[in-house]
Every structure is written in structure tokens, then in C-alpha cells.
C-alpha atoms as a PDB file:
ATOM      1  CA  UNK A   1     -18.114  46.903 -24.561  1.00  0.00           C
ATOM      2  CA  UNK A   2     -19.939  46.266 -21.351  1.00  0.00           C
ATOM      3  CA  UNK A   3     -21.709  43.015 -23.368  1.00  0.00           C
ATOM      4  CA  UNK A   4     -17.883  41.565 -24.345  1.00  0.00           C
ATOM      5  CA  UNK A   5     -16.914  42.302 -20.219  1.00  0.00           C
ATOM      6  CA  UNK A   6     -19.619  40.388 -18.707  1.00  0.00           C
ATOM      7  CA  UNK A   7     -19.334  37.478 -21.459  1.00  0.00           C
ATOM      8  CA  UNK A   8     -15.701  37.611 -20.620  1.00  0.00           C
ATOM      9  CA  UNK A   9     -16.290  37.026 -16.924  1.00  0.00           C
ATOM     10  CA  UNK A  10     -18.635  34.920 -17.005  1.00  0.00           C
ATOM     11  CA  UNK A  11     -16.130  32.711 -19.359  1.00  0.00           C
ATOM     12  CA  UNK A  12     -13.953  33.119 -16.664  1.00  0.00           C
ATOM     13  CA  UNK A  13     -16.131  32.436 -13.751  1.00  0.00           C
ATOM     14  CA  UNK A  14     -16.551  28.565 -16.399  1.00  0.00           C
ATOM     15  CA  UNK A  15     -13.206  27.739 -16.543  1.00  0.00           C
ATOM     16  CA  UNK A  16     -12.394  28.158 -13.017  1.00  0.00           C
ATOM     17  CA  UNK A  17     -15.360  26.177 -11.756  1.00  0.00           C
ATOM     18  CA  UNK A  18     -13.625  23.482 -13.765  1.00  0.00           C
ATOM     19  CA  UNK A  19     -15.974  20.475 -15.817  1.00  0.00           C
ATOM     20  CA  UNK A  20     -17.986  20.198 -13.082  1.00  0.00           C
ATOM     21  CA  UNK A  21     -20.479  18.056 -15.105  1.00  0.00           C
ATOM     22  CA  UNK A  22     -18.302  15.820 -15.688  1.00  0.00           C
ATOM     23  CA  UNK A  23     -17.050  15.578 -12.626  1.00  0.00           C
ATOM     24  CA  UNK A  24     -20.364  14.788 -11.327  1.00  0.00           C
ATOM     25  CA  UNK A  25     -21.257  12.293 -13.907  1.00  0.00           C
ATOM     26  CA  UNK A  26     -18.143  10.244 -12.877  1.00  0.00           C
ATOM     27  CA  UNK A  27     -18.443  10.308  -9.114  1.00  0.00           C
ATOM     28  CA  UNK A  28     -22.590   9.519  -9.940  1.00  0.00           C
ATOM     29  CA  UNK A  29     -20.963   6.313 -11.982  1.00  0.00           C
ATOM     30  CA  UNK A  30     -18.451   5.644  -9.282  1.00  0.00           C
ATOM     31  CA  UNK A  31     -21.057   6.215  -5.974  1.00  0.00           C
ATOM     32  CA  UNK A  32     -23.560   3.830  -8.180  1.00  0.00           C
ATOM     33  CA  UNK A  33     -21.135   0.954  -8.546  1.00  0.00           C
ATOM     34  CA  UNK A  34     -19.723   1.102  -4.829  1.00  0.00           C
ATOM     35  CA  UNK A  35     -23.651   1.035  -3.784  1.00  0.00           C
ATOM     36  CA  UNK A  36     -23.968  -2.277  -6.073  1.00  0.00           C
ATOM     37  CA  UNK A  37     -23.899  -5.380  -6.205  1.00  0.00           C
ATOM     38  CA  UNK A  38     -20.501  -5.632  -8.527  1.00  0.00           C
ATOM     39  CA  UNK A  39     -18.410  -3.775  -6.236  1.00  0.00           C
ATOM     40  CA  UNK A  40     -18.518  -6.594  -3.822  1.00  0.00           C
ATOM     41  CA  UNK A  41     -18.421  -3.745  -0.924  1.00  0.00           C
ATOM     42  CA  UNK A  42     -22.378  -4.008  -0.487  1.00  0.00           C
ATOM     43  CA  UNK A  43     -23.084  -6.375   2.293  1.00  0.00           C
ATOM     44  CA  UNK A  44     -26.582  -6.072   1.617  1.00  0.00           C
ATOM     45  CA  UNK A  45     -25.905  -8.120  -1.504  1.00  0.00           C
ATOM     46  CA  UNK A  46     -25.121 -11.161  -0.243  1.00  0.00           C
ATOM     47  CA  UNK A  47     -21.844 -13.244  -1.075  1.00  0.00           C
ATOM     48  CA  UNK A  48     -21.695 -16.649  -3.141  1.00  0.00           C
ATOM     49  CA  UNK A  49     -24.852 -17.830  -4.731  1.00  0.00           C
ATOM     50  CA  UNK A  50     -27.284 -15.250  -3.224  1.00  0.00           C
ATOM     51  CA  UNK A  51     -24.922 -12.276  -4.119  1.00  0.00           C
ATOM     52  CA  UNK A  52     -25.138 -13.741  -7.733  1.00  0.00           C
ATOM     53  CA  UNK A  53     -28.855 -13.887  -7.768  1.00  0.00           C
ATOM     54  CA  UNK A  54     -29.411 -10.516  -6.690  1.00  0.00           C
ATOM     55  CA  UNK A  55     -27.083  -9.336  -8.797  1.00  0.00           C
ATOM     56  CA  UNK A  56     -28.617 -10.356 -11.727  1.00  0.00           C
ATOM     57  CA  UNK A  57     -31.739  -9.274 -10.750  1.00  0.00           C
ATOM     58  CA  UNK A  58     -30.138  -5.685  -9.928  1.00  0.00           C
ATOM     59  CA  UNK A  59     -29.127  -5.758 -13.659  1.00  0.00           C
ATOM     60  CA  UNK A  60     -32.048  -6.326 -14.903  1.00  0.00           C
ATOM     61  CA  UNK A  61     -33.905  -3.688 -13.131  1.00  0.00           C
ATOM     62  CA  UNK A  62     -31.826  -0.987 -14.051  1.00  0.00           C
ATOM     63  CA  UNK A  63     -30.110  -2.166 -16.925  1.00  0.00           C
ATOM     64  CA  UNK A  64     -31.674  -2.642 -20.858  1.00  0.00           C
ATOM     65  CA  UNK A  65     -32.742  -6.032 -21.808  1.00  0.00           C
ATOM     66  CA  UNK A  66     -33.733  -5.530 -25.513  1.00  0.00           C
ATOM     67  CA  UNK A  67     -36.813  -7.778 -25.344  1.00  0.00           C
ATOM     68  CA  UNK A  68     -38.563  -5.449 -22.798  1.00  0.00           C
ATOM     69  CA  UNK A  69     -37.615  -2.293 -23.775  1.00  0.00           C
ATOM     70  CA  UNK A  70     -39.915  -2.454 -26.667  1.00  0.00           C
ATOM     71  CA  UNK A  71     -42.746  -4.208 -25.035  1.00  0.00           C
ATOM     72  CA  UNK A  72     -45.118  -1.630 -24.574  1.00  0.00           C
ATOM     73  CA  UNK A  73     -44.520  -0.808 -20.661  1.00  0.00           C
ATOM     74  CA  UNK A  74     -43.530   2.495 -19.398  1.00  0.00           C
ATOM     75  CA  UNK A  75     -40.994   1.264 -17.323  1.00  0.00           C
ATOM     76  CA  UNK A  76     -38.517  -0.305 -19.577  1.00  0.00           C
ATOM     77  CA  UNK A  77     -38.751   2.643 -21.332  1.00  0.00           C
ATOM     78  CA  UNK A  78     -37.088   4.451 -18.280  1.00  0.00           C
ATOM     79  CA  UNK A  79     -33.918   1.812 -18.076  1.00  0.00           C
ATOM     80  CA  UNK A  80     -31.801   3.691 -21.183  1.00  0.00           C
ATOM     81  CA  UNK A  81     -31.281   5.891 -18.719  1.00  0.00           C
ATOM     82  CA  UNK A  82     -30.512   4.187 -15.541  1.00  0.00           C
ATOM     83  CA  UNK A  83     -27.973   1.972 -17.213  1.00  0.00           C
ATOM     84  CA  UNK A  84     -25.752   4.782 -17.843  1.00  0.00           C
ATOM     85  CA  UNK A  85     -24.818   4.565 -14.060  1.00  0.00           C
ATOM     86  CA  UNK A  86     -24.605   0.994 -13.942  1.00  0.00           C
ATOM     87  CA  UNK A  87     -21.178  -1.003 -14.699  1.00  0.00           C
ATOM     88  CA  UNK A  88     -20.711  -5.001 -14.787  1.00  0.00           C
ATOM     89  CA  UNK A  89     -17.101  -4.530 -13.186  1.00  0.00           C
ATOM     90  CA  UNK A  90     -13.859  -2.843 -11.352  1.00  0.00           C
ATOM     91  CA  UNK A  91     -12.531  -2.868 -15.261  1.00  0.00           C
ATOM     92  CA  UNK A  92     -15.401  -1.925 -17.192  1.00  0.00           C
ATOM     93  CA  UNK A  93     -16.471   1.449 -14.694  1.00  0.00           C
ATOM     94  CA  UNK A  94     -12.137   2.241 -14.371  1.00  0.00           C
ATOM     95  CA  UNK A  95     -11.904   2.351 -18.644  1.00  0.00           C
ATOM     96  CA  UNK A  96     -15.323   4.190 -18.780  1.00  0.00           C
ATOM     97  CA  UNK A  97     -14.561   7.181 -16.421  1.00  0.00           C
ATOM     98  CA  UNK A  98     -10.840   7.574 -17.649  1.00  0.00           C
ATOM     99  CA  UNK A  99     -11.904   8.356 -20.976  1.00  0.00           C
ATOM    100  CA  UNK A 100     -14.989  10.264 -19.676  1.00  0.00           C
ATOM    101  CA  UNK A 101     -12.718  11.947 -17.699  1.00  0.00           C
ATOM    102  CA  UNK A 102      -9.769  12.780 -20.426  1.00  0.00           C
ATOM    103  CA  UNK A 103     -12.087  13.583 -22.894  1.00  0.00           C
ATOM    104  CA  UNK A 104     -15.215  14.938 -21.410  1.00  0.00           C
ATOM    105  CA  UNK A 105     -13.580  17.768 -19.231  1.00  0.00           C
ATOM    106  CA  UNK A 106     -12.345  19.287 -22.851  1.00  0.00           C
ATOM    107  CA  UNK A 107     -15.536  18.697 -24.445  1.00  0.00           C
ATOM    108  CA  UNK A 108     -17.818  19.837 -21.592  1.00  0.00           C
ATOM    109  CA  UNK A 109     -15.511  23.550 -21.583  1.00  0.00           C
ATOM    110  CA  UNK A 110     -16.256  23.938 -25.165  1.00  0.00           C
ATOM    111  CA  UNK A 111     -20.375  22.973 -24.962  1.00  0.00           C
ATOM    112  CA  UNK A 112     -21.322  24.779 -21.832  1.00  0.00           C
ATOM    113  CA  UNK A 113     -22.250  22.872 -18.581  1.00  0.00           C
ATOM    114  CA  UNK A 114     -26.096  22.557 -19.458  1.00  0.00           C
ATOM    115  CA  UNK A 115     -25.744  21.747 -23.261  1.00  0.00           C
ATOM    116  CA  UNK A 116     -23.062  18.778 -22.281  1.00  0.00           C
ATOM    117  CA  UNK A 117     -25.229  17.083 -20.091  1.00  0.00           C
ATOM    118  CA  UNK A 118     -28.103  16.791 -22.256  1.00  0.00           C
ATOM    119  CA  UNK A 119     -25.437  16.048 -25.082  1.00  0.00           C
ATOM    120  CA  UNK A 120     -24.343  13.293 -22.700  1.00  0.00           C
ATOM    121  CA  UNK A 121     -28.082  11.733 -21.674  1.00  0.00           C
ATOM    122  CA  UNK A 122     -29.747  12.000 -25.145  1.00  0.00           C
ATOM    123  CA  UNK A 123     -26.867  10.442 -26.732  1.00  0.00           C
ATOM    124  CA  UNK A 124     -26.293   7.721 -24.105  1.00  0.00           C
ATOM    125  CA  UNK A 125     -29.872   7.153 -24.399  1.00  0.00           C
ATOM    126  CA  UNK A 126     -30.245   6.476 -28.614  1.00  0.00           C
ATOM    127  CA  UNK A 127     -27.003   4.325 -28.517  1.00  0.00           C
ATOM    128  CA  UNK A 128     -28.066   1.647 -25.933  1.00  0.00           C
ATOM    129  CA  UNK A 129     -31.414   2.260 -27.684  1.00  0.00           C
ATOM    130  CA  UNK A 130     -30.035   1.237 -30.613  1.00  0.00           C
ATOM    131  CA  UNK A 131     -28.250  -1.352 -29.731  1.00  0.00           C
ATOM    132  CA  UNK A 132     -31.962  -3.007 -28.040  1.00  0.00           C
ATOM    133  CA  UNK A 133     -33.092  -2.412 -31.390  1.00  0.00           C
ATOM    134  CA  UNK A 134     -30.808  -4.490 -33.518  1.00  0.00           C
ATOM    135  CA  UNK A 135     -31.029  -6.984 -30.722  1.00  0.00           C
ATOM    136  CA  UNK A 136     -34.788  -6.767 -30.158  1.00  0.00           C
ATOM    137  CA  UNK A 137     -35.217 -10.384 -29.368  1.00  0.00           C
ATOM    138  CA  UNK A 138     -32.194 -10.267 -26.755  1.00  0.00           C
ATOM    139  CA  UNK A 139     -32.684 -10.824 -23.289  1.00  0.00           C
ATOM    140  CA  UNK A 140     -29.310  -9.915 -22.251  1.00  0.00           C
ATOM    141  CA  UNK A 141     -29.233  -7.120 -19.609  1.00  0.00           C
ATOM    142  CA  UNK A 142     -26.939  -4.050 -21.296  1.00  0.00           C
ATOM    143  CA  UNK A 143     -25.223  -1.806 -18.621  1.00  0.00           C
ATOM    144  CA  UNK A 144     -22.358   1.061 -18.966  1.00  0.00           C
ATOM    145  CA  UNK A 145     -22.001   4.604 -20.244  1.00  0.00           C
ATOM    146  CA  UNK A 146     -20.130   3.320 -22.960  1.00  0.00           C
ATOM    147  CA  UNK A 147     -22.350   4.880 -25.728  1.00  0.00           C
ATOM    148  CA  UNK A 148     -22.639   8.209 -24.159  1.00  0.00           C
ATOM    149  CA  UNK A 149     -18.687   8.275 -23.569  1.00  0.00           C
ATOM    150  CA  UNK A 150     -18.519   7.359 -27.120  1.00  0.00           C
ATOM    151  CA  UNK A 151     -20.464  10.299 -27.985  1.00  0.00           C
ATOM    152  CA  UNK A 152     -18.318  12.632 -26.283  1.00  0.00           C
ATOM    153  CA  UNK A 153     -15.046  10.932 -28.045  1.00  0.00           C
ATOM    154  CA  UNK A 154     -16.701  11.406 -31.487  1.00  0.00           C
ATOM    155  CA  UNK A 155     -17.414  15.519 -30.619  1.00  0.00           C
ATOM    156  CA  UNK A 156     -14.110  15.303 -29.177  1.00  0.00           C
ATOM    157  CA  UNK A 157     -12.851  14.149 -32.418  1.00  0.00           C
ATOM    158  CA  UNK A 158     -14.849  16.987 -35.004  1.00  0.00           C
ATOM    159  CA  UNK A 159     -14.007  19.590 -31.722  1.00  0.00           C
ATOM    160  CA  UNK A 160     -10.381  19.138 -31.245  1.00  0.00           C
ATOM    161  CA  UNK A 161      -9.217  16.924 -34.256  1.00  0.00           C
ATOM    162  CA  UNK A 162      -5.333  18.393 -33.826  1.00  0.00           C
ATOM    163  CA  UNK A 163      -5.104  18.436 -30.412  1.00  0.00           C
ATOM    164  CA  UNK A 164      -1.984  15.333 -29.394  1.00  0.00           C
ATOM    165  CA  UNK A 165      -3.168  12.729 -27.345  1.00  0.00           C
ATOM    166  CA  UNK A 166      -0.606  10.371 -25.429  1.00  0.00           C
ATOM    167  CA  UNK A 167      -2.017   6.755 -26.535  1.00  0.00           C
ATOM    168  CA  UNK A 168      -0.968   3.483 -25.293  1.00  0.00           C
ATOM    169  CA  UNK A 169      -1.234   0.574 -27.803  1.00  0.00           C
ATOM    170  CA  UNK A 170      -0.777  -3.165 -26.855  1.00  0.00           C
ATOM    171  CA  UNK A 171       0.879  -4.199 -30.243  1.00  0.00           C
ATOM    172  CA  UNK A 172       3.561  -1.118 -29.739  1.00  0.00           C
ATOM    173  CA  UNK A 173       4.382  -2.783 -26.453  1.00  0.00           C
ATOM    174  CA  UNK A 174       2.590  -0.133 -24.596  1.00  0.00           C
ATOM    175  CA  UNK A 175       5.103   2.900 -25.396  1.00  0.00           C
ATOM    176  CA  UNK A 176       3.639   5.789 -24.779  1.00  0.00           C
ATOM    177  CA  UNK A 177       3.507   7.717 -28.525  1.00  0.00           C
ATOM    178  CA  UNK A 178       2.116  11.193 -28.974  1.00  0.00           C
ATOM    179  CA  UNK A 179      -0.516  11.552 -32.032  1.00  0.00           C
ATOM    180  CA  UNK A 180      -3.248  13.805 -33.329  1.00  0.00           C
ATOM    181  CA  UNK A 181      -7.110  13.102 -31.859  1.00  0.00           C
ATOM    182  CA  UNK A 182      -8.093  12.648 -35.194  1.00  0.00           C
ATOM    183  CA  UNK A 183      -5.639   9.481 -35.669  1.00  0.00           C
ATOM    184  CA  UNK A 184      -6.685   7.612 -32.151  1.00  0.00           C
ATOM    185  CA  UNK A 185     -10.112   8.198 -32.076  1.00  0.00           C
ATOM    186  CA  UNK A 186     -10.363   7.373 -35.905  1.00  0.00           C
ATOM    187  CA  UNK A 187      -8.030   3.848 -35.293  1.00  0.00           C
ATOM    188  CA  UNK A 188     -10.817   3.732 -32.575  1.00  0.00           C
ATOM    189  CA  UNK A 189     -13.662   4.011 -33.831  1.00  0.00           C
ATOM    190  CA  UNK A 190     -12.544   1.535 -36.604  1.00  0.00           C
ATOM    191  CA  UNK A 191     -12.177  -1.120 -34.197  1.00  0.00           C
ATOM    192  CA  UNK A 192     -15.360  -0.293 -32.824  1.00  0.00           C
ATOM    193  CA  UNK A 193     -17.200  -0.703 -36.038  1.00  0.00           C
ATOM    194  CA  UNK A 194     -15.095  -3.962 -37.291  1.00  0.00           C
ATOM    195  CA  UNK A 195     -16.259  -5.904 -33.854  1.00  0.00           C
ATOM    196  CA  UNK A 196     -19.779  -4.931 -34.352  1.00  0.00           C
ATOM    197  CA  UNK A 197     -19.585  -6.591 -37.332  1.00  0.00           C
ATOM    198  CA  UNK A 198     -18.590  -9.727 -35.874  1.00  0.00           C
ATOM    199  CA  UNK A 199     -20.625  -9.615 -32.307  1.00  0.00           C
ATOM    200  CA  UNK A 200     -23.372 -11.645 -31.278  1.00  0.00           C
ATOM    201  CA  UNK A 201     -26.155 -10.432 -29.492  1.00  0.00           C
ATOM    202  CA  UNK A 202     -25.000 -12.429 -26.055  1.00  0.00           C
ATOM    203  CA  UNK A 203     -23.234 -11.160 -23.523  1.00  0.00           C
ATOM    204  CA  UNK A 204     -20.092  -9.006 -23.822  1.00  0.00           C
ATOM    205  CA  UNK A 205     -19.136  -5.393 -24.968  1.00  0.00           C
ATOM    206  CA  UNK A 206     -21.743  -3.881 -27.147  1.00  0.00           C
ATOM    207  CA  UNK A 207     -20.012  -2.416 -29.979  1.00  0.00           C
ATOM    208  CA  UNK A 208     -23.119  -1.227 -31.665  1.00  0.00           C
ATOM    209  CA  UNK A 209     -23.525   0.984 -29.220  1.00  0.00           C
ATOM    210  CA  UNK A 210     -19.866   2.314 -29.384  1.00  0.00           C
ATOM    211  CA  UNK A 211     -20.572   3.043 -32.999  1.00  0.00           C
ATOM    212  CA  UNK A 212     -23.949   4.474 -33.062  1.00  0.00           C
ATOM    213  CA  UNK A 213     -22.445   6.868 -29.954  1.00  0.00           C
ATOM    214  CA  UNK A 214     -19.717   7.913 -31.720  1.00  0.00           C
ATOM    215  CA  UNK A 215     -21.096   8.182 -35.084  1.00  0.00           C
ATOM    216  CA  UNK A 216     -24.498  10.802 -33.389  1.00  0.00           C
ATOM    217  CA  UNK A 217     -21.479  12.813 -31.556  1.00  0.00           C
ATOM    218  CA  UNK A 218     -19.403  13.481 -34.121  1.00  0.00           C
ATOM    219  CA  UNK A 219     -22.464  14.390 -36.440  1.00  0.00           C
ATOM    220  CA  UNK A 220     -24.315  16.590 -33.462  1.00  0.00           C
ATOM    221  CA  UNK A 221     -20.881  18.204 -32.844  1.00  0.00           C
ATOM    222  CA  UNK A 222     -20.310  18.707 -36.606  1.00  0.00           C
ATOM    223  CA  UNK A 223     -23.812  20.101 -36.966  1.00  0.00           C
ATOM    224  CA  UNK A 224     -24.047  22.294 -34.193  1.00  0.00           C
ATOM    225  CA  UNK A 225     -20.365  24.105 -33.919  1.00  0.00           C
ATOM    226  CA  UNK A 226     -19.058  23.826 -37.455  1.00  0.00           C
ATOM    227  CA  UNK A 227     -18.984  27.232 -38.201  1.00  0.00           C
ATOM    228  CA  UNK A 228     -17.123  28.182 -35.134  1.00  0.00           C
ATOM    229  CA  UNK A 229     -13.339  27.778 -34.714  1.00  0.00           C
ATOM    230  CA  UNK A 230     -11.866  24.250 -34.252  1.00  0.00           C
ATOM    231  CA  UNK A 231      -9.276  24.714 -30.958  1.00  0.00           C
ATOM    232  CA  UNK A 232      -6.006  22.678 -30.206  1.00  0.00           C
ATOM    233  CA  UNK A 233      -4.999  22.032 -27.424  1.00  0.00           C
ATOM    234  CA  UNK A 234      -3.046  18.775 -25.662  1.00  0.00           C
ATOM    235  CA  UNK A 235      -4.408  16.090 -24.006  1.00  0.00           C
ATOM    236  CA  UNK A 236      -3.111  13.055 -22.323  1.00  0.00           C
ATOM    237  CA  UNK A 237      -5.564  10.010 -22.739  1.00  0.00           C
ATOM    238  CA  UNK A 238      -4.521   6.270 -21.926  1.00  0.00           C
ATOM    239  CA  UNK A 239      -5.451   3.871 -25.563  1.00  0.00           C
ATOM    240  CA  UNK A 240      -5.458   0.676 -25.145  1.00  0.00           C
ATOM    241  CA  UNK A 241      -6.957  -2.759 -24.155  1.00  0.00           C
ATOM    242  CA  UNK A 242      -9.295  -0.753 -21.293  1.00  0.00           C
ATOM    243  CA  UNK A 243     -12.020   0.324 -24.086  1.00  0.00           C
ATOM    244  CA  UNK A 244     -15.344   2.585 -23.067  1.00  0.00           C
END
């Protein structure tokens, strides 16, 4: 009895604390990118020619560029990491952190604070890993949480399969339409994996990585919590052009 109290509170204690992990993770994303060169807000930087030059150099210090990562040195080897902070624009951090934010808060409450965040790193890590892999040759600089957010959309999806998400979709003339997770984040995911098919290894959204993230979440998730109830609950979530 006293076991099931103090489990109970500390449950409690959880859910009013909010996802703070995920909370953190976006405003680490967000601080990164207004410290950067993208954000335009650096003076540091430069403007014109120079702020281009330096910020292609920026990228390619903390960003992945395939060719190096598997070149033997130990600091290349560091850069999976790093370019989970690191976004290429306004659009491509604003998409990121709204679906890290609709999806991850959900997610995070049902892992645990400490269990999401290594979730979050090891799986951000083996998809842009990945993707320098079947690219090894590549030196195009990768940046983004994109594969780690795609992890947490493919646990969302095994987690909360049922739960309605309020989608957005360009050919439905952007009506907002109710549906199960498992329908968005399937049509998702399918659009994920038909673009890899067709991308080139030059610059542009790595779709790879949006599969092999999705595909390692849903399968850790699966793996790890399939013996416990699935939950439903709603969820709003914005599906459309802006894609993680």
C-alpha cells in the first residue's frame, strides 16, 4: 500500500512538472539557432558574402558531412550529435519543434524524463548516422533534429495509435480534419520513405534519415512497452507542407 502511494505521488509530482525534456530540447534548438549564423540576428556573423562564408563553415563544424564522419578522426565522430541543435532555416527549426513539441510532450509522459532523452539522442544519432552511411562519399553538411523527431513520431505512433490528431493537408485545401495517429503518421511516414527513394545525396531534406528515425522508434517503442497498455488520448498536431 505504502509502495502504490509513493509511486502514485511521484506520478503526480511527473505530470505536474510538465515534459520538461522536451521543453528543454526545444528552447536548446531554438537558443542554438538565434546564436547562429541562420538566424541572421548574430552580428558576429557578418552580413553578405562574409556572413555566407562563415556560415558554411559553422555548418560544417557542427553539422555531418558524410565523407568525414567515417574518416577515422574522433571528432567527426562527435558531430551526430551537435547537429541535432543545428537548423539551416526560420522554416526548417519552426516545423521541427512543432512536431517535437505536439508529439514529444505525450511521448516523453509515457517514457519517463531520463529514458526520453536518451530515446531522443541515441536515435537522433543512428538516423543522421545512417543517412552519412548511404551517402558516404557526400560532402554535404547534414543539420536538424529531424531524425530524432522522427523517432519520437514513430513511438508516438506504436504508443498512442488511436489517439485523434487535427492534421492539415495541402491537397484538402488545408481544412482542418480530425483522424487517428495511426492514419497521419502512417500517410507520413509513406511519404517519407517514397522521397528517399527518389533523393540524391545533394543538398535538401534527408529523407533517409526520416525513415531510419521513424522506423528505430516505432521498433524501440514496440520492443520496450508492448506488453503494457496502449493509452488514447487527443492531440492537436499541424500536417502539412512544414515536414520534420
Amino acid at each position: 500500500m505504502l509502495c502504490r502511494m509513493i509511486v502514485k505521488w511521484l506520478t503526480l509530482r511527473e505530470a505536474a512538472r510538465g515534459p520538461v525534456v522536451t521543453y528543454a530540447l526545444i528552447a536548446g534548438c531554438c537558443l542554438a539557432f538565434l546564436l547562429g549564423p541562420a538566424s541572421g540576428l548574430n552580428p558576429s556573423y557578418g552580413t553578405g558574402d562574409h556572413l555566407l562564408t562563415t556560415g558554411t563553415a559553422y555548418f560544417r563544424h557542427w553539422g555531418v558531412v558524410p565523407d568525414e564522419l567515417f574518416s577515422g578522426a574522433a571528432r567527426p565522430l562527435l558531430t551526430p550529435l551537435t547537429a541535432l541543435f543545428v537548423h539551416g532555416s526560420w522554416l526548417h527549426l519552426l516545423g521541427n519543434m512543432l512536431f517535437l513539441h505536439v508529439f514529444g510532450a505525450m511521448t516523453q509522459e509515457r517514457m519517463g524524463r531520463a529514458p526520453f532523452l536518451v530515446f531522443y539522442v541515441c536515435t537522433g544519432y543512428l538516423a543522421l548516422a545512417a543517412y552519412a552511411a548511404a551517402n558516404a562519399s557526400s560532402d554535404q553538411t547534414l543539420v536538424g533534429a529531424s531524425g530524432a523527431i522522427s523517432a519520437v513520431l514513430g513511438a508516438f505512433l506504436c504508443l498512442f495509435p488511436r489517439a485523434r490528431v487535427t492534421s492539415l493537408f495541402p491537397f484538402l485545401l488545408f481544412l482542418p480534419l480530425r483522424f487517428p495517429a495511426w492514419i497521419v503518421l502512417m500517410f507520413w511516414f509513406a511519404l517519407q520513405w517514397l522521397a528517399a527513394q527518389r533523393a540524391e545525396s545533394g543538398p535538401g531534406v534527408a529523407y533517409l534519415a526520416h525513415v531510419v528515425g521513424f522506423s528505430v522508434g516505432f521498433l524501440y517503442a514496440w520492443a520496450r512497452y508492448r506488453r503494457t497498455t496502449r493509452v488514447r488520448r487527443p492531440v492537436t498536431a499541424g500536417e502539412g507542407e512544414s515536414q520534420p
